[in-house]
PDB file of N, CA and C in Angstrom:
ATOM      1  N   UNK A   1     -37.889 -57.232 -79.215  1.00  0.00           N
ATOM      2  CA  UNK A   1     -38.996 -56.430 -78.761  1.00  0.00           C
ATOM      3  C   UNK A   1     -40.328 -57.145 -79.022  1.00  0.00           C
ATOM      4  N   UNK A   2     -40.115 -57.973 -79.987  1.00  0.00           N
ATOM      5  CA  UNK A   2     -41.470 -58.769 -80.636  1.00  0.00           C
ATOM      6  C   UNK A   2     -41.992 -60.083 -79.615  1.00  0.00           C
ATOM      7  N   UNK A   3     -41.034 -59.787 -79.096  1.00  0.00           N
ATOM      8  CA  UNK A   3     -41.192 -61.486 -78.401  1.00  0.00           C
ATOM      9  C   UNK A   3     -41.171 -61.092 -76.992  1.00  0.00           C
ATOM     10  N   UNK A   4     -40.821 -59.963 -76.638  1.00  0.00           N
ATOM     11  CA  UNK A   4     -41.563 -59.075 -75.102  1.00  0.00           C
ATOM     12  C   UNK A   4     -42.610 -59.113 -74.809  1.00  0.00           C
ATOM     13  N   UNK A   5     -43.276 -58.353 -76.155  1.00  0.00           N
ATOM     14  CA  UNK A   5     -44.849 -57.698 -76.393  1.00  0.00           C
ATOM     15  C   UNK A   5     -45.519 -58.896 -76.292  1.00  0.00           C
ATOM     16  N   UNK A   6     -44.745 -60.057 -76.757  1.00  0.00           N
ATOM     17  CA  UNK A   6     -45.954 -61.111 -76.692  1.00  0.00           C
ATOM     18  C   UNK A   6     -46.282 -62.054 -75.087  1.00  0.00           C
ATOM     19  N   UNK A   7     -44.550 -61.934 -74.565  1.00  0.00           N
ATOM     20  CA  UNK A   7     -45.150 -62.479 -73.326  1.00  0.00           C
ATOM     21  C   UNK A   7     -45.966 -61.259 -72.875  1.00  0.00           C
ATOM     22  N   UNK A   8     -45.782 -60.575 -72.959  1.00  0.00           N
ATOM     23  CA  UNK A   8     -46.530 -59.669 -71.902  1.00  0.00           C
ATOM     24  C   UNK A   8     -47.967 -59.508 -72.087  1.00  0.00           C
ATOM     25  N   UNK A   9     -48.169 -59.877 -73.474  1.00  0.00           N
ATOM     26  CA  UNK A   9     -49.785 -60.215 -73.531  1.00  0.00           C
ATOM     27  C   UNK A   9     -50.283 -61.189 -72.936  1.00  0.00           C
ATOM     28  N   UNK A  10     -49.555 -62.318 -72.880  1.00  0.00           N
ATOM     29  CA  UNK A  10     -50.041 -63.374 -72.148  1.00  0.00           C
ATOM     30  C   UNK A  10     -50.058 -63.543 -71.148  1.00  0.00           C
ATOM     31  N   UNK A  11     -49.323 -62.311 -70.185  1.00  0.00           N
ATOM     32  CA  UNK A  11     -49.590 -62.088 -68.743  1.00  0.00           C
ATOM     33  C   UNK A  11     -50.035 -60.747 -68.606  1.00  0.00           C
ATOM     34  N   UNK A  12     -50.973 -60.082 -69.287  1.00  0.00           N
ATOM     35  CA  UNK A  12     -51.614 -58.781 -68.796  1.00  0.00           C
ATOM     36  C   UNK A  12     -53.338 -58.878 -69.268  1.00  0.00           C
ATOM     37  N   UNK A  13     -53.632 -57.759 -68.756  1.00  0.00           N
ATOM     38  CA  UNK A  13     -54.960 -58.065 -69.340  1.00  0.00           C
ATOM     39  C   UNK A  13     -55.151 -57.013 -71.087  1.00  0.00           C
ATOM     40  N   UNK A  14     -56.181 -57.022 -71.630  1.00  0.00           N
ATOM     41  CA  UNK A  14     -55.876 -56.230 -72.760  1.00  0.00           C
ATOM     42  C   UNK A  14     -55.392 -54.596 -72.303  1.00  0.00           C
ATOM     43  N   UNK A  15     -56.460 -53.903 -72.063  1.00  0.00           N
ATOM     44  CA  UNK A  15     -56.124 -52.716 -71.436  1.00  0.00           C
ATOM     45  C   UNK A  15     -54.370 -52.577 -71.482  1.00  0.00           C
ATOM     46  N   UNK A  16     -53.910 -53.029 -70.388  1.00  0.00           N
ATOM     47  CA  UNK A  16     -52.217 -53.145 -70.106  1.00  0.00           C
ATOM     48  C   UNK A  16     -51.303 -53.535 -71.242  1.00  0.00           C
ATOM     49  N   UNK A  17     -52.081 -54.529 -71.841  1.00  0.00           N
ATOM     50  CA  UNK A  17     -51.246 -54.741 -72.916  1.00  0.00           C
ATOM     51  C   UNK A  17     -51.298 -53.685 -74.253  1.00  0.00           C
ATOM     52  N   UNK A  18     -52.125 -53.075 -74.266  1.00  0.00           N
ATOM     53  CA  UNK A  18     -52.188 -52.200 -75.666  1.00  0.00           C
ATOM     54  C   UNK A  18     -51.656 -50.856 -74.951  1.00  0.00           C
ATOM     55  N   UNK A  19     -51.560 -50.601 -73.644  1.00  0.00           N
ATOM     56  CA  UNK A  19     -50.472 -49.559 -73.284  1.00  0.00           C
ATOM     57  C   UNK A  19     -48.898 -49.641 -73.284  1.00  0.00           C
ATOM     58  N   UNK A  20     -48.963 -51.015 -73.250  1.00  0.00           N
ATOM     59  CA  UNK A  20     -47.258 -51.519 -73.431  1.00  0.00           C
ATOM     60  C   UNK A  20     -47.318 -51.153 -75.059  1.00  0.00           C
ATOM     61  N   UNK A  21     -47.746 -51.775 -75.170  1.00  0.00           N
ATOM     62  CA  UNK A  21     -47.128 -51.707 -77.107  1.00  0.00           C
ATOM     63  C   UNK A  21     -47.775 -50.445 -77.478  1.00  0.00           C
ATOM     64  N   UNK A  22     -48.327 -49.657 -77.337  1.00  0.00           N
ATOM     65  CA  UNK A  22     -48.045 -48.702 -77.336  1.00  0.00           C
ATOM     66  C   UNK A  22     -46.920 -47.718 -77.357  1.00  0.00           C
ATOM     67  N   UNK A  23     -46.389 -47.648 -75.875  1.00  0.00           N
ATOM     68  CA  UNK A  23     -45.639 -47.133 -75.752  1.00  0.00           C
ATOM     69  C   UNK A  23     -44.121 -47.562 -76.458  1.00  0.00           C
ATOM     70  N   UNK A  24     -44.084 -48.926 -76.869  1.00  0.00           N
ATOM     71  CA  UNK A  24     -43.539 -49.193 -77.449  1.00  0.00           C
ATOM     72  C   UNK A  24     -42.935 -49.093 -79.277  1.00  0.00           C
ATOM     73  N   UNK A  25     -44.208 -48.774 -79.744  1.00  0.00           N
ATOM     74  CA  UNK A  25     -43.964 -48.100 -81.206  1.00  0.00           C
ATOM     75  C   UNK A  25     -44.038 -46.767 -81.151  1.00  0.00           C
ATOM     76  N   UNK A  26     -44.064 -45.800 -79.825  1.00  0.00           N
ATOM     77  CA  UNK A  26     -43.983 -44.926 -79.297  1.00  0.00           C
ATOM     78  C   UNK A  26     -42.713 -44.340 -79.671  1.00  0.00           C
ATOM     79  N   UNK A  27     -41.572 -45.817 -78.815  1.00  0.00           N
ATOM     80  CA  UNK A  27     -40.227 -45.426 -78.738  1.00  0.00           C
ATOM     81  C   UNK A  27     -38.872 -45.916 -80.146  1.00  0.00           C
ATOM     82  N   UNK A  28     -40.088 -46.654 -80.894  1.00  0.00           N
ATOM     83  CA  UNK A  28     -39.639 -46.888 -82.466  1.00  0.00           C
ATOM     84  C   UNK A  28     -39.696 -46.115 -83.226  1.00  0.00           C
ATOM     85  N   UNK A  29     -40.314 -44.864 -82.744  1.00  0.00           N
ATOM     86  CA  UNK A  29     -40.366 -44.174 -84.045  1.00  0.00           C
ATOM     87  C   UNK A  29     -39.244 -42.923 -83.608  1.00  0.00           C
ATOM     88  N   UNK A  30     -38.688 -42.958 -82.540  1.00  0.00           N
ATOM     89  CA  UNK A  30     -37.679 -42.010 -82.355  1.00  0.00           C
ATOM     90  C   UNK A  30     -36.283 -42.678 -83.174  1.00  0.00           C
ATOM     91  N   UNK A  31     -36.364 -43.931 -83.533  1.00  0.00           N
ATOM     92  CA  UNK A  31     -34.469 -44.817 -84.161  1.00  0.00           C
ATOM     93  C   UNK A  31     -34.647 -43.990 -85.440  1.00  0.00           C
ATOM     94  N   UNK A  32     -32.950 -43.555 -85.725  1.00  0.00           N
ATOM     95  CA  UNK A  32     -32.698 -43.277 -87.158  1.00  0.00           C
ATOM     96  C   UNK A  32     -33.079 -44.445 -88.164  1.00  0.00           C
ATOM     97  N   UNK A  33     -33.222 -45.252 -87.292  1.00  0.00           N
ATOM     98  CA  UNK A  33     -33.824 -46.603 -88.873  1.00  0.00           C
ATOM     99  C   UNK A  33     -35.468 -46.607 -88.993  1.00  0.00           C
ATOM    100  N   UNK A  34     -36.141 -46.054 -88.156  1.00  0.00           N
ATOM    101  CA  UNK A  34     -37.738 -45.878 -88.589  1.00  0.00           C
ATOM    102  C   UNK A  34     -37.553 -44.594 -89.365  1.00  0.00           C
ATOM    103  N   UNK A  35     -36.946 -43.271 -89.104  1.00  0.00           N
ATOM    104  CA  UNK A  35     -36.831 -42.178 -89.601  1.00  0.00           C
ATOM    105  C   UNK A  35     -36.283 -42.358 -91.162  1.00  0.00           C
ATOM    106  N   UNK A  36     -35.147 -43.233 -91.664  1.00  0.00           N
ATOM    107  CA  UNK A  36     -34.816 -43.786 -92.642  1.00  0.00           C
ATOM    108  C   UNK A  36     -35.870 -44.674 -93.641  1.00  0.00           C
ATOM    109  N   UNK A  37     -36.422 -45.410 -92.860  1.00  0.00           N
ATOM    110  CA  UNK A  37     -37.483 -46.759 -93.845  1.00  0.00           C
ATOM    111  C   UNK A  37     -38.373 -45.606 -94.245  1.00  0.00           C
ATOM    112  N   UNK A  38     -38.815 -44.549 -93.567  1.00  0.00           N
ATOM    113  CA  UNK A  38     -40.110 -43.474 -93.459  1.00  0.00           C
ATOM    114  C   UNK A  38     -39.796 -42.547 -94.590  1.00  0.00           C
ATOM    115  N   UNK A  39     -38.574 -42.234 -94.872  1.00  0.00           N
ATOM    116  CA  UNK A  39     -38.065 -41.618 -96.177  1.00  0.00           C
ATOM    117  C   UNK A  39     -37.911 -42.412 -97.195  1.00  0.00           C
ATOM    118  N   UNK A  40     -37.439 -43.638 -96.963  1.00  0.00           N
ATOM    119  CA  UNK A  40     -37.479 -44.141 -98.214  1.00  0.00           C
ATOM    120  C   UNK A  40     -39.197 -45.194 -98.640  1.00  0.00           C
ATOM    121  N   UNK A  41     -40.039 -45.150 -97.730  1.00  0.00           N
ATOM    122  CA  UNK A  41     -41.073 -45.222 -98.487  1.00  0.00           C
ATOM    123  C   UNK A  41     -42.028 -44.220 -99.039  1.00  0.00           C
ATOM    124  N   UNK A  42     -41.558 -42.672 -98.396  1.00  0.00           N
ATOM    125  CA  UNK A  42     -42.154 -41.623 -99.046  1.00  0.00           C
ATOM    126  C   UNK A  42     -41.248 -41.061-100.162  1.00  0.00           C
ATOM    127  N   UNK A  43     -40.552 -42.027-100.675  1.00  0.00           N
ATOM    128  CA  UNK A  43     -39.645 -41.497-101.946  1.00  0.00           C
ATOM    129  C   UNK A  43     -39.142 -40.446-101.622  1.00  0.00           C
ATOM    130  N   UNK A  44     -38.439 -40.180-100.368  1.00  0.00           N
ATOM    131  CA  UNK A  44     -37.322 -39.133-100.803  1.00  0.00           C
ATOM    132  C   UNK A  44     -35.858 -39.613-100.308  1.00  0.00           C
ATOM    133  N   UNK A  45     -35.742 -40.792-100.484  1.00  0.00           N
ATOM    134  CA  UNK A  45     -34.575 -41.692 -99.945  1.00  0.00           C
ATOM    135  C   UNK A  45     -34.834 -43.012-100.745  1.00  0.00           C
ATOM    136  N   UNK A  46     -33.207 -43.605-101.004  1.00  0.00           N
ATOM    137  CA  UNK A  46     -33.610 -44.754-101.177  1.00  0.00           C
ATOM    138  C   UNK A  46     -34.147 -45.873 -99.851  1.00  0.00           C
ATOM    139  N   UNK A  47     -34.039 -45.267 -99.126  1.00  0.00           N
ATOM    140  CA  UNK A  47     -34.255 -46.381 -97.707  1.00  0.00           C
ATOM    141  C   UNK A  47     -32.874 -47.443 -97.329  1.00  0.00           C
ATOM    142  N   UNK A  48     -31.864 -47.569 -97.728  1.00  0.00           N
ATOM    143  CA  UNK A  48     -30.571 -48.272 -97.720  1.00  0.00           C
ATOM    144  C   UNK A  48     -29.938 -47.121 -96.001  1.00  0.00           C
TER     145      UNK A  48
END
């Protein structure tokens, strides 16, 4: 995903590009593994 966001910066203008990645940590925060790291850095999980 990291290496998407970046071509795509280098072929969009800013505008476009901060709507892509946007929408993109948009759709990271729906994975059981952001929901997981998110508990275990608010201490109520170990995060494992």
């Amino acid at each position: 995903m990291i290496k998407r966001a970046v071509y795509n910066g280098l072929r969009s203008d800013l505008r476009g590009h901060l709507d892509y990645v946007s929408s993109q940590l948009a759709l990271l925060t729906l994975t059981e593994e952001h929901r997981k790291a998110v508990r275990g850095f608010a201490g109520n999980d170990s995060g494992d």
